[in-house]
C-alpha atoms as a PDB file:
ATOM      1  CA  UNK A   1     -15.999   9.506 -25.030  1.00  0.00           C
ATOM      2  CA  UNK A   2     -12.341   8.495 -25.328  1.00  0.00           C
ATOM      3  CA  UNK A   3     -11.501  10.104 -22.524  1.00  0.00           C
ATOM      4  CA  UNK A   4     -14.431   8.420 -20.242  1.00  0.00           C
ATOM      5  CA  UNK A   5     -12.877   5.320 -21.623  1.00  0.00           C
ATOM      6  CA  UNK A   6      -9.914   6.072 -20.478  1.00  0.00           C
ATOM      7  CA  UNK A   7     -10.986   6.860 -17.317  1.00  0.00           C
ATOM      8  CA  UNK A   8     -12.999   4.034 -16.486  1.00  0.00           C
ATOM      9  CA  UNK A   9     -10.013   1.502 -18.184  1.00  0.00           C
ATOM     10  CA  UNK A  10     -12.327  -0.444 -20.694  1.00  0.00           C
ATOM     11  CA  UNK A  11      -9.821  -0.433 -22.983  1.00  0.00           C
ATOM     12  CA  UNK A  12      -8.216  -3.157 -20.384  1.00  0.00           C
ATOM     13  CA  UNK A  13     -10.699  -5.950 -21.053  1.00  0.00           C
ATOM     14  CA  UNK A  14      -9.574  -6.189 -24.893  1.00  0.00           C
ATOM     15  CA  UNK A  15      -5.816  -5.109 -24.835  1.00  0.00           C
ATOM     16  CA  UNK A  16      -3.912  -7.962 -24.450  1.00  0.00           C
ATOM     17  CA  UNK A  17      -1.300  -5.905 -23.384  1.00  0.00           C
ATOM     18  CA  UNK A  18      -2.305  -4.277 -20.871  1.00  0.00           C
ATOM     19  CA  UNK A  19      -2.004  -7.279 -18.730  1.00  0.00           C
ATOM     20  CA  UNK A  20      -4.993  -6.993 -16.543  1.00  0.00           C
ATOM     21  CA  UNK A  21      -5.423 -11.311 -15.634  1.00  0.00           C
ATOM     22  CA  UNK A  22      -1.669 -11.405 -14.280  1.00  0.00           C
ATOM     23  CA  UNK A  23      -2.109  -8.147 -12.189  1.00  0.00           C
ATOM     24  CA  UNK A  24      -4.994  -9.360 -10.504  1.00  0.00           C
ATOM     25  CA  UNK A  25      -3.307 -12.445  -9.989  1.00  0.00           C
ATOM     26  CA  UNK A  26      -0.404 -10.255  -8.537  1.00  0.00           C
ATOM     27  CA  UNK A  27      -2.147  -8.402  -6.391  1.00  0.00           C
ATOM     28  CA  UNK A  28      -3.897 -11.781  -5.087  1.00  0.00           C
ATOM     29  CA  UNK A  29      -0.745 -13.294  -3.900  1.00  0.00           C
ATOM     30  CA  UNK A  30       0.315  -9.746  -2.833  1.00  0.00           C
ATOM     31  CA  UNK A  31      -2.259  -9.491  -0.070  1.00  0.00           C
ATOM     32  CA  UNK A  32      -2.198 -13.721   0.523  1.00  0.00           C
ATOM     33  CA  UNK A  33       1.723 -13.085   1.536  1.00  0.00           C
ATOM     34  CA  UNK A  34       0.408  -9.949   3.608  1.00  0.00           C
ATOM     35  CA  UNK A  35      -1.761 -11.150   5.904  1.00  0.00           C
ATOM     36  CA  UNK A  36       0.119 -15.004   6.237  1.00  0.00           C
ATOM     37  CA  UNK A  37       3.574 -13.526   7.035  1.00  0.00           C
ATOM     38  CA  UNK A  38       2.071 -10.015   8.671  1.00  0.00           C
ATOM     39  CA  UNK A  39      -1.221 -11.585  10.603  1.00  0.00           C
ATOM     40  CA  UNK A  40       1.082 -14.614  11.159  1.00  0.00           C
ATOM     41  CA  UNK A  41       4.046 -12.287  13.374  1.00  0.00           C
ATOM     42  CA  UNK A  42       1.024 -10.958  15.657  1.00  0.00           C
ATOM     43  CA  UNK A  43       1.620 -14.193  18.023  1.00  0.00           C
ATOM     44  CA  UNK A  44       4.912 -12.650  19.013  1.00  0.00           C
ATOM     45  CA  UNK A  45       3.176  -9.988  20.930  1.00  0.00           C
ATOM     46  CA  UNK A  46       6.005  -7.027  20.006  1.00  0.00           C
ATOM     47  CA  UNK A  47       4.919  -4.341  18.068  1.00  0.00           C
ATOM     48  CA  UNK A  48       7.932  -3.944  17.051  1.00  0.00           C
ATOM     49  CA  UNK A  49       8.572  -7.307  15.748  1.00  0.00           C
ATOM     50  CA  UNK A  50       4.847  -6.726  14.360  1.00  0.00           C
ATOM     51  CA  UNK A  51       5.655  -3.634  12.899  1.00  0.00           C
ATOM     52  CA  UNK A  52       8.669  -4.894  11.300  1.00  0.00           C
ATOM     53  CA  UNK A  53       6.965  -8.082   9.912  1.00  0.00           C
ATOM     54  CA  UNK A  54       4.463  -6.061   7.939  1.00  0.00           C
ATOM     55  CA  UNK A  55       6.520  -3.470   6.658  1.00  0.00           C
ATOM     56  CA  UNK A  56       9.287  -6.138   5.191  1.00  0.00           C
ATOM     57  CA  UNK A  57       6.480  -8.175   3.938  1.00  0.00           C
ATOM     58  CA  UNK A  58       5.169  -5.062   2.054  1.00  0.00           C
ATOM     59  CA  UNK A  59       8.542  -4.100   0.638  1.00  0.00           C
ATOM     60  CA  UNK A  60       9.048  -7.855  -0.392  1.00  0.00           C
ATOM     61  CA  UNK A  61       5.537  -8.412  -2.538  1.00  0.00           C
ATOM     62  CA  UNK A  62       5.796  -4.675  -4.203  1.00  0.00           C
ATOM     63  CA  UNK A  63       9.704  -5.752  -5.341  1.00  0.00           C
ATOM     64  CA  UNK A  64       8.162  -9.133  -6.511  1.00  0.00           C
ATOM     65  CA  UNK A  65       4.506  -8.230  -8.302  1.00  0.00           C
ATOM     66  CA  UNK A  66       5.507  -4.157  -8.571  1.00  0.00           C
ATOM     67  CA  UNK A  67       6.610  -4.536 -11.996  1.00  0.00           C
ATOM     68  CA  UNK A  68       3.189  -6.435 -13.153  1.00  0.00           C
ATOM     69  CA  UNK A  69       0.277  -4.610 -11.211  1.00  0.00           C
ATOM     70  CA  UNK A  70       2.107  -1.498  -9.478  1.00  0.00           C
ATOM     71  CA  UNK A  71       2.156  -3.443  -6.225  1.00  0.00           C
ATOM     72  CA  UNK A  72      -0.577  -1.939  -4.302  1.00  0.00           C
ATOM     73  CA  UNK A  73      -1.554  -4.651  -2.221  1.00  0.00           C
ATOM     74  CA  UNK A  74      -3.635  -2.670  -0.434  1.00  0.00           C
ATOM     75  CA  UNK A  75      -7.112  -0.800  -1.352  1.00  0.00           C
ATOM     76  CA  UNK A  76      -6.256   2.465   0.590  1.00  0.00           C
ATOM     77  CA  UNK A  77      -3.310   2.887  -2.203  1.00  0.00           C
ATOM     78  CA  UNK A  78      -5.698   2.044  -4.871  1.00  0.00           C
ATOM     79  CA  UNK A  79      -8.268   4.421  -4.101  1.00  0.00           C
ATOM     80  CA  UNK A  80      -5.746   7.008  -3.763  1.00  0.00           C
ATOM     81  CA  UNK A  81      -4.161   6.574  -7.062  1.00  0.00           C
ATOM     82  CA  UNK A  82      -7.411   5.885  -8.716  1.00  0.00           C
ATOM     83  CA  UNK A  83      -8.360   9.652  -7.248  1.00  0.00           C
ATOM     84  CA  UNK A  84      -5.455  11.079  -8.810  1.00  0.00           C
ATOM     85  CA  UNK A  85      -5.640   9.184 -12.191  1.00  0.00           C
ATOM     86  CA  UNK A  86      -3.159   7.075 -11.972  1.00  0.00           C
ATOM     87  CA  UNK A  87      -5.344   3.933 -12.547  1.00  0.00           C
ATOM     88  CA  UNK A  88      -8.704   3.753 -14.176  1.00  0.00           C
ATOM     89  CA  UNK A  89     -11.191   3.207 -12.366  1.00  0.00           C
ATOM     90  CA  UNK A  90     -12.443  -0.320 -13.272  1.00  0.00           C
ATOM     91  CA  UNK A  91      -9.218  -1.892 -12.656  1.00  0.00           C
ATOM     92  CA  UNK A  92      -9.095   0.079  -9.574  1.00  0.00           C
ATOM     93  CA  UNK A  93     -12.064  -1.749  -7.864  1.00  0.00           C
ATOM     94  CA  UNK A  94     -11.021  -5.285  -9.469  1.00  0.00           C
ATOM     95  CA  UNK A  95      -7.636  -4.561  -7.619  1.00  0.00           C
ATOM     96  CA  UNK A  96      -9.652  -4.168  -4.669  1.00  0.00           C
ATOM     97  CA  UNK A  97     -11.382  -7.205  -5.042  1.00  0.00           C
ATOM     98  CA  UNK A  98      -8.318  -9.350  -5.815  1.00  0.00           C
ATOM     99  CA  UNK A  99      -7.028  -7.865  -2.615  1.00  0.00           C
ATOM    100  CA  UNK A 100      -9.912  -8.825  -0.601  1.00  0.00           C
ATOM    101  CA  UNK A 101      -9.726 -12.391  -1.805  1.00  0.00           C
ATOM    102  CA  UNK A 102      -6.198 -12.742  -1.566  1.00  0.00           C
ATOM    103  CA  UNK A 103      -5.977 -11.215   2.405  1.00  0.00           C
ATOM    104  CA  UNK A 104      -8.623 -13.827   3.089  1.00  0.00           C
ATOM    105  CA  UNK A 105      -6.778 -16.716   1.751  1.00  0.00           C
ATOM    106  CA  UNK A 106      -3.331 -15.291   3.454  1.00  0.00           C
ATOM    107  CA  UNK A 107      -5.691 -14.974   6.907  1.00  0.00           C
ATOM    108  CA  UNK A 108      -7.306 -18.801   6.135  1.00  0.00           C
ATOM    109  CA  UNK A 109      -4.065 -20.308   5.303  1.00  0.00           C
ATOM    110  CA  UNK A 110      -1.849 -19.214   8.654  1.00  0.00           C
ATOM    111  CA  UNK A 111      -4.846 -20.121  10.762  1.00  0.00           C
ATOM    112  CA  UNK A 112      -5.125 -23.489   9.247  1.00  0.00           C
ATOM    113  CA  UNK A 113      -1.344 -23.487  10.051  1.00  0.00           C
ATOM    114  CA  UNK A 114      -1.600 -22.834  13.562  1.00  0.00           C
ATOM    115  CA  UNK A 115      -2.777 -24.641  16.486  1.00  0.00           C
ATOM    116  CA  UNK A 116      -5.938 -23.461  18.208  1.00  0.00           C
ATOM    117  CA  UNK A 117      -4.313 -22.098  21.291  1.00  0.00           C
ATOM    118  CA  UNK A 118      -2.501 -19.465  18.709  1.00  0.00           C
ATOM    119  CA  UNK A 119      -6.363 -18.823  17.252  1.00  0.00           C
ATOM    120  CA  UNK A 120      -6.449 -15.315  19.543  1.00  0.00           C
ATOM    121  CA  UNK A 121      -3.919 -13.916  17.741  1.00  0.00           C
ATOM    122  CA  UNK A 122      -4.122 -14.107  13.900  1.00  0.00           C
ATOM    123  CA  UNK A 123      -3.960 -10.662  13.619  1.00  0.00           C
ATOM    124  CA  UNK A 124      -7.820  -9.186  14.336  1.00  0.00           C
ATOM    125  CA  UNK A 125      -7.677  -5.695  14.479  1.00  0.00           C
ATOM    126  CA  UNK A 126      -9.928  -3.718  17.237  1.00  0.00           C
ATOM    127  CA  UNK A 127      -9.380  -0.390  18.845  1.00  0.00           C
ATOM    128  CA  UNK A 128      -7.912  -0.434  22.300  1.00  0.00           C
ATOM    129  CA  UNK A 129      -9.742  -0.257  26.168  1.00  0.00           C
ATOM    130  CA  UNK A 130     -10.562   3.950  25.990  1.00  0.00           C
ATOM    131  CA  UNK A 131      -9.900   4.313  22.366  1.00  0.00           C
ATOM    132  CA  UNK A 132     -13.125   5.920  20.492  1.00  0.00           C
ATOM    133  CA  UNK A 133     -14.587   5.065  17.362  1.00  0.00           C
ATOM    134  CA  UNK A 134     -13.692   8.727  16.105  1.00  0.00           C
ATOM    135  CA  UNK A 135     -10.184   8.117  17.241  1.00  0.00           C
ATOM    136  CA  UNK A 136     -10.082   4.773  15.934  1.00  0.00           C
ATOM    137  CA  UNK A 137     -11.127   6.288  12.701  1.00  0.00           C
ATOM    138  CA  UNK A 138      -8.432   9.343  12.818  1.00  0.00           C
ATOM    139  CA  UNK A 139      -5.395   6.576  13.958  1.00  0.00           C
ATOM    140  CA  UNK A 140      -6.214   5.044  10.044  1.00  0.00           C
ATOM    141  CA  UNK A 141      -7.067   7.927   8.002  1.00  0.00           C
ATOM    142  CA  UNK A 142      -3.609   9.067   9.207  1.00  0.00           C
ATOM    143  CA  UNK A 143      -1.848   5.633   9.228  1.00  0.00           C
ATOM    144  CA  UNK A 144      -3.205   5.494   5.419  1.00  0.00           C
ATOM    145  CA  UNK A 145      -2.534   9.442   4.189  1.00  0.00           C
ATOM    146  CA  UNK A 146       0.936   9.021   5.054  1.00  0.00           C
ATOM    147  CA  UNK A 147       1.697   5.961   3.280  1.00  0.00           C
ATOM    148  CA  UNK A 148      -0.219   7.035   0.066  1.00  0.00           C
ATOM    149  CA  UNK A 149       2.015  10.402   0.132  1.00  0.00           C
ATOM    150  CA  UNK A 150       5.004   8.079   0.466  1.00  0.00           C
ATOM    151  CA  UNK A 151       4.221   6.152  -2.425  1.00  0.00           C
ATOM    152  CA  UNK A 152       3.598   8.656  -4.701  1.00  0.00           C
ATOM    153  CA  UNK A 153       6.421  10.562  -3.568  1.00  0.00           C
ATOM    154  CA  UNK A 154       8.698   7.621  -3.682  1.00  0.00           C
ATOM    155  CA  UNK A 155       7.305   6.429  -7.600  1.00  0.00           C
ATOM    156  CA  UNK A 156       7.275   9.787  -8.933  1.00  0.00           C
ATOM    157  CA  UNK A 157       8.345   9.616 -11.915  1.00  0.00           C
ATOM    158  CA  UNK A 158      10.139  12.460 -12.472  1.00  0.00           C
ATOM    159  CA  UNK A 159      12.109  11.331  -9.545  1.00  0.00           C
ATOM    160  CA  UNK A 160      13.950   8.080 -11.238  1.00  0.00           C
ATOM    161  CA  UNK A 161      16.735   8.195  -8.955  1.00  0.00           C
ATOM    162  CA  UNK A 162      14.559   7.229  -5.997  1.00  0.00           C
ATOM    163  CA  UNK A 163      12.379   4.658  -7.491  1.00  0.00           C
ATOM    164  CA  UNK A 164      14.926   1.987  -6.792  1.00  0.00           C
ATOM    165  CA  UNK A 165      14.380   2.142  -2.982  1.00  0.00           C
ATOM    166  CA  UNK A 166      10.596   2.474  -3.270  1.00  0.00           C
ATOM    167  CA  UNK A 167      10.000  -0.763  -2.247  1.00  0.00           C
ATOM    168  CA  UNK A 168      12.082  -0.112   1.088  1.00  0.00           C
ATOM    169  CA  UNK A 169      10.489   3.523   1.439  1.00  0.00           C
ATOM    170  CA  UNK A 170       7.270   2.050   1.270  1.00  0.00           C
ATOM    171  CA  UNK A 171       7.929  -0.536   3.575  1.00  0.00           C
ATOM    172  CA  UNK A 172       9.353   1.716   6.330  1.00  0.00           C
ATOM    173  CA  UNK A 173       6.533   3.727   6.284  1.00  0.00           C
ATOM    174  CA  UNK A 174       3.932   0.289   6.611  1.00  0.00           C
ATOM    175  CA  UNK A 175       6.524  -0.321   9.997  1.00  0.00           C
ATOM    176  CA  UNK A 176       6.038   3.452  11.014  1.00  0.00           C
ATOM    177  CA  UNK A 177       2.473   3.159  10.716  1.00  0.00           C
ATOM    178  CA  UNK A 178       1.823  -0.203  12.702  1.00  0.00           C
ATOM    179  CA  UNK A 179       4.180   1.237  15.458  1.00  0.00           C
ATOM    180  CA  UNK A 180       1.556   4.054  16.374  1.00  0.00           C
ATOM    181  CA  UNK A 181      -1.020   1.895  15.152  1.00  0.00           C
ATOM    182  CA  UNK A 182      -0.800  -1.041  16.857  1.00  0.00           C
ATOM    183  CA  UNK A 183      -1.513  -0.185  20.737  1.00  0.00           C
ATOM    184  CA  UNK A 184      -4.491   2.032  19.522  1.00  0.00           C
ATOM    185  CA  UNK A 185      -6.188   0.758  16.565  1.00  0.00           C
ATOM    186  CA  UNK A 186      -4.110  -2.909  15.719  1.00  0.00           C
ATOM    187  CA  UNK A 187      -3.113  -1.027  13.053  1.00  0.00           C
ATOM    188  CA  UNK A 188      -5.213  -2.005  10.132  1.00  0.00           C
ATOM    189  CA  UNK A 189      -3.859   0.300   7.762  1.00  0.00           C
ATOM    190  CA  UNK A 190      -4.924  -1.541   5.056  1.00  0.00           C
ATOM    191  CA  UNK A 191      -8.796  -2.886   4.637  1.00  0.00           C
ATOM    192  CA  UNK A 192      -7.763  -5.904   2.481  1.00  0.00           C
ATOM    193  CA  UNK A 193      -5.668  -7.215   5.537  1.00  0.00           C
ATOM    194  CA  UNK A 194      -8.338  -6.196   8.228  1.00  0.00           C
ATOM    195  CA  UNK A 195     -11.099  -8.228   6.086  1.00  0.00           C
ATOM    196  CA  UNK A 196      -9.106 -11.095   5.931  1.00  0.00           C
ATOM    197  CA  UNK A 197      -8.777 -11.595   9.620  1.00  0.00           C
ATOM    198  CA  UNK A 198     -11.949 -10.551  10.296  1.00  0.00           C
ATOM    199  CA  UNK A 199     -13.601 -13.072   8.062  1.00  0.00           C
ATOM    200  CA  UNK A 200     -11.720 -15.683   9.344  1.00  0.00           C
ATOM    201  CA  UNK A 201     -12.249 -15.261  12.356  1.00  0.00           C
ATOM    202  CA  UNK A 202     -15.854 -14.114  12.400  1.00  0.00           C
ATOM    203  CA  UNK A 203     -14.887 -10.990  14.279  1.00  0.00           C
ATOM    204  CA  UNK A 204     -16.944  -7.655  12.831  1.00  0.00           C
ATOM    205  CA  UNK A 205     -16.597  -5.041  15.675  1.00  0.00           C
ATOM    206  CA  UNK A 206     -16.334  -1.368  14.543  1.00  0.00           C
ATOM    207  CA  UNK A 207     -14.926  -2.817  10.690  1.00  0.00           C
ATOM    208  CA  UNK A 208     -16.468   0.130   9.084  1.00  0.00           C
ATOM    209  CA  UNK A 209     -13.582   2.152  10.560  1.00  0.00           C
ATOM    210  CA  UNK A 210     -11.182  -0.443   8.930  1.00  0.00           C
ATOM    211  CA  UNK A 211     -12.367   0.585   5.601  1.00  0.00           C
ATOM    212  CA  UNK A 212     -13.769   4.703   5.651  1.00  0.00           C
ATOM    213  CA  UNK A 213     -10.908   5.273   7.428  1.00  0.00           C
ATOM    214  CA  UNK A 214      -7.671   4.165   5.393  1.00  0.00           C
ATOM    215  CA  UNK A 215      -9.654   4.503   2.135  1.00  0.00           C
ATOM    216  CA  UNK A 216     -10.366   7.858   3.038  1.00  0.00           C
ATOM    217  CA  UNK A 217      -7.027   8.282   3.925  1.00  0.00           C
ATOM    218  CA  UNK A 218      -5.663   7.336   1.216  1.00  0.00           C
ATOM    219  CA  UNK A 219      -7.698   9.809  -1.180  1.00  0.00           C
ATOM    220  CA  UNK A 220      -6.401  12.556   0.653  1.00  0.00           C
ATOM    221  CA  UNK A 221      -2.809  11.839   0.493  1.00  0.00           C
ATOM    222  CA  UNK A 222      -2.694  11.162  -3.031  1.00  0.00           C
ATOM    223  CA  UNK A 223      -4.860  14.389  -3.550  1.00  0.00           C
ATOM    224  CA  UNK A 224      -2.577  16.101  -1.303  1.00  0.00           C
ATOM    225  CA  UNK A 225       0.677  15.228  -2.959  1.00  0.00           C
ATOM    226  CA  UNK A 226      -0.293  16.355  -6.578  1.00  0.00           C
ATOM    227  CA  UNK A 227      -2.612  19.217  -6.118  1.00  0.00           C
ATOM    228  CA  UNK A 228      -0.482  20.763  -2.851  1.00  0.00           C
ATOM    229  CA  UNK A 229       3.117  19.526  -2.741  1.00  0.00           C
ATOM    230  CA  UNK A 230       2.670  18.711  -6.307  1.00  0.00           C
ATOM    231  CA  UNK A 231       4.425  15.954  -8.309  1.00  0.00           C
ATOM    232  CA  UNK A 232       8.476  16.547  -8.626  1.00  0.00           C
ATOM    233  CA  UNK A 233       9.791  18.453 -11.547  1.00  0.00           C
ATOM    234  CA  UNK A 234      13.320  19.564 -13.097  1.00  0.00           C
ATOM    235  CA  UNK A 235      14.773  21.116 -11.658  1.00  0.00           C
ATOM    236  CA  UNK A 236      13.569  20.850  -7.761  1.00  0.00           C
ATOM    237  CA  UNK A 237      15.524  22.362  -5.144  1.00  0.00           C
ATOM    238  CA  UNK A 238      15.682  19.312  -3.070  1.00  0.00           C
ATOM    239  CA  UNK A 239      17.469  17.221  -5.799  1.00  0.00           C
ATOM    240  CA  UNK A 240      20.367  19.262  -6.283  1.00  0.00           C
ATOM    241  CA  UNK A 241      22.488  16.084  -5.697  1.00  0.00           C
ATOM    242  CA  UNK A 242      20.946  14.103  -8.460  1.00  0.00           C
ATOM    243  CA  UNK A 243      21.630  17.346 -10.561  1.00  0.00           C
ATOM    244  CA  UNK A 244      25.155  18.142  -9.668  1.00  0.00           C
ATOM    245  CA  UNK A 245      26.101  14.104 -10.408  1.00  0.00           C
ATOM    246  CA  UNK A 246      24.593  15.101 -13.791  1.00  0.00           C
ATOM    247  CA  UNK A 247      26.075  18.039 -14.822  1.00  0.00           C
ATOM    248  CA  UNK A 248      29.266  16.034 -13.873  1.00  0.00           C
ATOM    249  CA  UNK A 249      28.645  13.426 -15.972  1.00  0.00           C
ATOM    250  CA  UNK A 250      27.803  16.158 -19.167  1.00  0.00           C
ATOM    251  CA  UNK A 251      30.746  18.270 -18.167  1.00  0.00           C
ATOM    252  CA  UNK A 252      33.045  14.964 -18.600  1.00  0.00           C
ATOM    253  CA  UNK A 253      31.598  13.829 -21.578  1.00  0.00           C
ATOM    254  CA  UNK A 254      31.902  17.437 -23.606  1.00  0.00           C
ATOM    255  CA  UNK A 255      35.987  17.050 -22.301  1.00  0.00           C
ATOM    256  CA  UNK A 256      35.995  13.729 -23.850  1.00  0.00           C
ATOM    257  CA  UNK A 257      34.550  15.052 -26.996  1.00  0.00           C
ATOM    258  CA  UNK A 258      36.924  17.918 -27.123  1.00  0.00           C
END
């Protein structure tokens, strides 16, 4: 029983401490920022510029909320940790929820912002002339897997010295993603962001792929990194820098002592 508890997160709705009300709030003004600043950059018409908007944007709201919800800001992260354990699973679907809202508000606010002629491009995702629903669907499971294997790589825990540049890890791999994704897909990547343009703007077509896809996605690549790669330990062969600093650092403080 405890551990069905724990699974589901129960315990969240009576510890005070575990902070639930100001994560959802987080990841609320997460996903508003996301789609106002992201959705808002798609008038420029560069997908680099695009890519680049989204990405930042990302990096900024997971350095600014990371520390009080994790900083998904997206439900294809959530699903993946929640896979993996790394989140119960109630809190998991609120997450999603406060997501949702929050990508709609973001979407609501720049359109209210911006003049009509500007209203064709608030950021409504749709596959490309020739690209298939099946593709459409493969361009965001991949988008997705790759950024949920970045984030777990990047806040390993057993990797401390990289968690400081998660943020702009994570980010670079939202810009990576919209720069293949945008041509084919409009490079959803995220189904928070893709419902809050889409219910603004009353605009539907093929959003199932928005979702199944990245969610999908996402599940795999967290699945991926702990049951194949498998979550960092020490030593690892890759991290022989991190361990040389530190058997510097011993080395000179057993001289000092002697």
């Amino acid at each position: 029983m405890g551990n069905l508890k724990a699974t589901l997160g129960t315990n969240d709705f009576t510890d005070s401490k575990a902070g639930l009300c100001r994560a959802l709030v987080a990841e609320f003004l997460g996903t508003m920022l996301l789609n106002f600043f992201g959705c808002g950059s798609v008038i420029t018409g560069n997908v680099v510029a695009i890519s680049l908007a989204f990405g930042l944007t990302v990096a900024a709201a997971i350095q600014g909320i990371g520390h009080v919800s994790g900083g998904h800001v997206n439900p294809a992260v959530t699903f993946g940790l929640m896979v993996i354990g790394k989140i119960p699973i109630i809190r998991g679907l609120l997450y999603v929820l406060a997501q949702s809202i929050g990508a709609i508000a973001g979407s609501g606010v720049i359109r209210a912002l911006s003049p009509e002629s500007m209203e064709s491009a608030l950021g409504v995702v749709s596959l490309s002339e020739g690209v298939t629903p099946v593709q459409g669907f493969g361009i965001e499971f991949f988008l997705a897997f790759i950024l949920v294997l970045v984030v777990c790589g990047a806040c390993d825990a057993a990797k401390p010295h990289s968690q400081g540049m998660a943020p702009l890890v994570i980010g670079l791999a939202v810009t990576v993603g919209h720069i293949v994704g945008v041509p084919r897909t409009g490079a959803g990547m995220n189904p928070a962001r893709s419902l809050g343009s889409a219910v603004v703007m009353g605009a539907f077509d093929d959003h199932w792929i928005y979702w199944i896809g990245p969610i999908l996605g996402g599940m795999a690549g967290g699945l991926v990194y702990t049951h194949a790669i498998g979550p960092a330990k020490e030593p690892e062969g890759y991290a022989t820098v991190a361990r040389g600093e530190k058997e510097v650092c011993q080395a000179k403080k057993a001289s000092q002592r002697s």
